[in-house]
Every structure is written in C-alpha cells, then in structure tokens.
Protein backbone atom coordinates (compact mmCIF):
# COMPACT_ATOMS: atom_id res chain seq x y z
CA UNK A 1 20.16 -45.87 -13.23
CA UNK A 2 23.21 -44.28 -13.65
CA UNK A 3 23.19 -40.35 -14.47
CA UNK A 4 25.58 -38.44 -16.01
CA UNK A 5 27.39 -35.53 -14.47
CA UNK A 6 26.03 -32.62 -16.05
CA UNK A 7 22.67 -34.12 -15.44
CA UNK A 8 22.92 -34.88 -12.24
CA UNK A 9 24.46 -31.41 -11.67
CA UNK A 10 21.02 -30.08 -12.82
CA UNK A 11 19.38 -32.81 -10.78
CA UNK A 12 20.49 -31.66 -7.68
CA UNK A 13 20.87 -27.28 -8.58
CA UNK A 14 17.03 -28.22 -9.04
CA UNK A 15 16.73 -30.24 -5.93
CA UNK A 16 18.72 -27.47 -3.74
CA UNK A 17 16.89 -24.53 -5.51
CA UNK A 18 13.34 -26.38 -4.51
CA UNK A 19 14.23 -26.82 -0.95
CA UNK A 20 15.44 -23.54 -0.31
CA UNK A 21 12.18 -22.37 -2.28
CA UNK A 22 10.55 -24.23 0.49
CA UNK A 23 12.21 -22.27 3.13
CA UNK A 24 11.52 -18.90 2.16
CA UNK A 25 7.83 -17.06 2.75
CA UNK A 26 5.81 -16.85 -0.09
CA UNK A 27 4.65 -12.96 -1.02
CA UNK A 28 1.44 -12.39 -1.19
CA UNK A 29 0.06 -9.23 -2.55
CA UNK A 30 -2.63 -7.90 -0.10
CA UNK A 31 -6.45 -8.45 -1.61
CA UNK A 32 -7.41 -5.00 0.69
CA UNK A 33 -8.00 -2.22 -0.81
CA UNK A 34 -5.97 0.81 0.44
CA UNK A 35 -6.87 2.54 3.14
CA UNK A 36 -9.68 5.20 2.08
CA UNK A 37 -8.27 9.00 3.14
CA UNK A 38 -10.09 10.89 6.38
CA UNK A 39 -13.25 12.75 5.15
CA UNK A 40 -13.14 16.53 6.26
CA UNK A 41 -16.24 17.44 7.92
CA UNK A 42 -17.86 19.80 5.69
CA UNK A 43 -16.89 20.56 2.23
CA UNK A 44 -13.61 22.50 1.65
CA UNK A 45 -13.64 26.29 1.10
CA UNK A 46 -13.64 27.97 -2.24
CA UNK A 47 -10.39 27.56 -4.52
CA UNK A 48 -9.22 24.69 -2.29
CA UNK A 49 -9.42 20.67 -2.58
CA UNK A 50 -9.80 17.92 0.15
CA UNK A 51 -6.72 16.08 0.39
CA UNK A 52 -5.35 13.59 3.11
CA UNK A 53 -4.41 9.99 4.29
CA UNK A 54 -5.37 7.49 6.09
CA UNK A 55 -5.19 8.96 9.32
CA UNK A 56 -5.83 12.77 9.17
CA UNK A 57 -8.08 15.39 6.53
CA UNK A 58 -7.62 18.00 5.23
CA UNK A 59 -7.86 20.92 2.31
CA UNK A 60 -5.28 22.68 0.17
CA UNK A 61 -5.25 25.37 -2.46
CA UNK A 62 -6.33 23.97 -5.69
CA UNK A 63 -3.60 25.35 -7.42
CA UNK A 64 -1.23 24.17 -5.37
CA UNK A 65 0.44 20.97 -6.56
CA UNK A 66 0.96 18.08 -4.59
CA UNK A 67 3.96 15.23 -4.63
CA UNK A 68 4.77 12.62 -2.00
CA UNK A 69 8.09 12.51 -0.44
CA UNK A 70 10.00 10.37 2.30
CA UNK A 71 10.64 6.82 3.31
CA UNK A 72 7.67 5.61 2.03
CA UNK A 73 5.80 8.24 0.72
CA UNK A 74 4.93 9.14 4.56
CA UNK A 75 5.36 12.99 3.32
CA UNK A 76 3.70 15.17 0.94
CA UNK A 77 4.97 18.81 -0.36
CA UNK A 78 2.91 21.28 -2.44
CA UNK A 79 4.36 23.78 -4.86
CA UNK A 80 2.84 26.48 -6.45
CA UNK A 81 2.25 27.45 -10.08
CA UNK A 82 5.79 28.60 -9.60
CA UNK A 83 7.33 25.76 -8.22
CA UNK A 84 8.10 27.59 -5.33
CA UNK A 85 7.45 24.74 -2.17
CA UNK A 86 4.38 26.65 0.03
CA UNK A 87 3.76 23.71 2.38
CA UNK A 88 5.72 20.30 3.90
CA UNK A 89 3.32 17.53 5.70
CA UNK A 90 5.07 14.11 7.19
CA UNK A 91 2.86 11.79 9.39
CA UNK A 92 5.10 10.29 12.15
CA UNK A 93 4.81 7.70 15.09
CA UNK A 94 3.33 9.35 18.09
CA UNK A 95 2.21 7.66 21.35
CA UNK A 96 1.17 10.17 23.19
CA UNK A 97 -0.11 13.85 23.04
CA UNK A 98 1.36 16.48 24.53
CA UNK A 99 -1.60 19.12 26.72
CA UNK A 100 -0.05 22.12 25.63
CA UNK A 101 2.14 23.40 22.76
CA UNK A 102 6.08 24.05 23.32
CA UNK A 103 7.56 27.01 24.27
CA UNK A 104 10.29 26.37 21.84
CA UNK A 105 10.61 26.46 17.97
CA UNK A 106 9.06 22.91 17.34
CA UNK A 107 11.76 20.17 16.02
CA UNK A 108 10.63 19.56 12.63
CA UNK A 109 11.82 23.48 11.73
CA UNK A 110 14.82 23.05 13.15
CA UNK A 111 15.63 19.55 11.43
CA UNK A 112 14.63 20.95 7.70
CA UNK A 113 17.46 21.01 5.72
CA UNK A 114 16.45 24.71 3.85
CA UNK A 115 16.22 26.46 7.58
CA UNK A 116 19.34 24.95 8.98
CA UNK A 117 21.03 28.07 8.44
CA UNK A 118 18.25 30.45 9.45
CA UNK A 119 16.74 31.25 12.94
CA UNK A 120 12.81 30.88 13.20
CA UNK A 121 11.60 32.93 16.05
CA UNK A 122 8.16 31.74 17.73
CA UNK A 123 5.67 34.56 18.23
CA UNK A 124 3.09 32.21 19.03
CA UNK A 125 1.12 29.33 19.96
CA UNK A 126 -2.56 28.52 20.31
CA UNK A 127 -4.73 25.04 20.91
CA UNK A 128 -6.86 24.05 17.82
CA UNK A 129 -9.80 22.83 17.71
CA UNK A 130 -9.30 19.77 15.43
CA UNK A 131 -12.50 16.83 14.85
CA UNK A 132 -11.43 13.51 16.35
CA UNK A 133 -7.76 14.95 17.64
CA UNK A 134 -6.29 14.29 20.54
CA UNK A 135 -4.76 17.05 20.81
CA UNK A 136 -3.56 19.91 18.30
CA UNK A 137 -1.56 22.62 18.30
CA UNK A 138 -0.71 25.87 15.69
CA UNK A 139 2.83 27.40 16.02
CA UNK A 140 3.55 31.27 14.21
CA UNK A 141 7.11 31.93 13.60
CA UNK A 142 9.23 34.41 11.35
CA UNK A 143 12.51 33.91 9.92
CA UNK A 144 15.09 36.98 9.45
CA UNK A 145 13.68 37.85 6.35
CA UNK A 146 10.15 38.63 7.87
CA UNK A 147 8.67 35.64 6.07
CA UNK A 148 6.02 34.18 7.90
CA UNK A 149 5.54 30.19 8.93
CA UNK A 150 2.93 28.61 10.29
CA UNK A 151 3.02 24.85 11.56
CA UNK A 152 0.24 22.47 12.57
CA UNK A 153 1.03 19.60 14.99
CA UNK A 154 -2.06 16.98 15.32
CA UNK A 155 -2.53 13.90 17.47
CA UNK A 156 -4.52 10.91 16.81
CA UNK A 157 -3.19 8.68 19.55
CA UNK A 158 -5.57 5.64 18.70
CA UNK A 159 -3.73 4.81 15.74
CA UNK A 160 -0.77 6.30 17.21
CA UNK A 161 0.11 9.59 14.12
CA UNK A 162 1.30 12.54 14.69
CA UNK A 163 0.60 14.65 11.80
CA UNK A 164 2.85 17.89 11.14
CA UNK A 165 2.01 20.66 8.40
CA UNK A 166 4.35 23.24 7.84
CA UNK A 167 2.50 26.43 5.83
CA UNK A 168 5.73 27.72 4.70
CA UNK A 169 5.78 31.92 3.80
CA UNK A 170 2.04 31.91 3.31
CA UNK A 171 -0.30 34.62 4.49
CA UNK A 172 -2.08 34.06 7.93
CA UNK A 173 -5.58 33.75 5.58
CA UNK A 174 -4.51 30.44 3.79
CA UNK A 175 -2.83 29.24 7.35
CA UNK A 176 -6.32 29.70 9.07
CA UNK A 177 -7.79 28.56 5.64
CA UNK A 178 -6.09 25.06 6.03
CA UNK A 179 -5.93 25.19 9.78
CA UNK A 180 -9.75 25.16 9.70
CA UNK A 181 -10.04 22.22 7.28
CA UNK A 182 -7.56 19.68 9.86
CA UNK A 183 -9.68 16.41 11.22
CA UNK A 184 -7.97 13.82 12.79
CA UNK A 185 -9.16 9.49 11.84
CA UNK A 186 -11.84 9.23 14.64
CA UNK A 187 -10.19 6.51 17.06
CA UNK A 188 -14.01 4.98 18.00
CA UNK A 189 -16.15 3.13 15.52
CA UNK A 190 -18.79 6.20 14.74
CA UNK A 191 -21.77 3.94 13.36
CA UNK A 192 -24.04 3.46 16.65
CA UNK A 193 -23.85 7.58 16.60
C-alpha cells in the first residue's frame, strides 16, 4: 500500500506524538481529601475564629480578614476592617527546635520587606506553652515609632514545620489572645489515649 505524503506525514506526527505520549507520566489528580486543619484545644475566645493548617491551630479576630500568600499559599496575612495588615503567618521547613529563644531580633523581621528600613528592638522573650509543640517561643519588640510587635515561633519537628506568626502593632491583649489559642499537629497517633 502505497501512502501519500501528506498522509503519511500525519501517519507518522501521530506515530511520534503516541510514543512520546508513552514516555511522559500520566497526572493523576489525588483521590485524598486535603489535609483537615489542627483542632485548637478548647473553643476560641469571644470575637475570635479557629483558623489553621495542616500542621498547627489556632484563633484570630473575627473581624480580621484572612488571604493566603507565598509560594504556594504556605502564608496567610489578615487585614482589618481597614485594610490595614495586623498579622503575617508562613509555615517553613524546620528540622530541629531550638531550647531557648534568640537573643537577637528573629530573621523573619528582619527579612520583611515593610521593616527593611526600620530597626525592631527586642525587649523580650519568653517559652510558651504550646499543645503538641516541640518547642515555642514569643518575641516583644518595638519599632522607632513605639509600635508594638509580637512574634510567635512554633516547632512541630515530627512533621518537620516551623510555624511563625507575626502580631504586627497589636495590643499585648490580642497577642496573648492568639498566643493562647497556638497548638502544634500532635506528632504521635493520639487514639490509644
């Protein structure tokens, strides 16, 4: 059988496109369900919501609007009714936990693009008490303007996260507020208890 050339053309555009077909991995989508978010362990406080991921809990204020950001979504920022941003939260890699908290500004101030250009000074540092953490740490600081920051640094090493809330120009209430509401994925399976 003899075939012409523009049908043998497609002949073998179809042959080459099957083979190569047959090369590549075929996508699946994933049948699980995502990953259900970490229950806090009692119900949030008045005028706040439980929020959180897959590897750490927690509760916000309710009128405080949520939006993910990063790579990812791997970061979450909430605004309030003024748009004004009152809180940044990213969940990085972490395979170990430090025992104590730094003596130093901690990095994810410094690397913030809107406090490049400002100097945070640390007035303290205290070990928290978080369910299921590894460990977990709150830093104070104020900026020039007398603003106050508060960030949250928690480690759940099983999974390997490192979860960092910054409670940017808030009052100390709504820190401790929040602070109070942090639990950490339990790294053991919790059913025989």
């Amino acid at each position: 059988m003899v075939l012409r050339p523009t049908l043998r053309s497609a002949v073998v555009a179809l042959c080459v496109a099957a083979a190569i077909a047959g090369c590549l991995p075929v996508r699946q989508s994933d049948p699980s369900p995502a990953p259900e978010p970490v229950e806090l362990e009692s119900p949030p406080p008045p005028g706040m919501s439980s929020e959180g991921s897959q590897y750490f809990g927690y509760a916000m204020p309710e009128d405080w609007e949520s939006r993910s950001v990063g790579a990812g979504g791997t970061g979450s920022v909430w605004e309030d009714p003024q748009g004004t941003v009152q809180a940044w939260m990213a969940t990085t890699t972490a395979l170990s936990a430090p025992e104590a908290p730094n003596d130093d500004v901690p990095e994810l101030w410094s690397t913030q693009p809107r406090y490049l250009d400002r100097d945070l000074t640390l007035t303290d540092t205290a070990h928290l008490d978080v369910p299921h953490a590894d460990a977990a740490f709150r830093y104070d600081a104020t900026d020039p303007d007398g603003r106050e920051h508060v960030l949250f640094e928690v480690y759940a090493i099983d999974p390997g996260k490192k979860l960092s809330m910054w409670i940017i120009d808030t009052t100390s209430e709504e820190a401790n507020e929040i602070g109070a509401t942090l639990v950490a994925v339990s790294g053991e399976d919790d059913s025989d208890n």
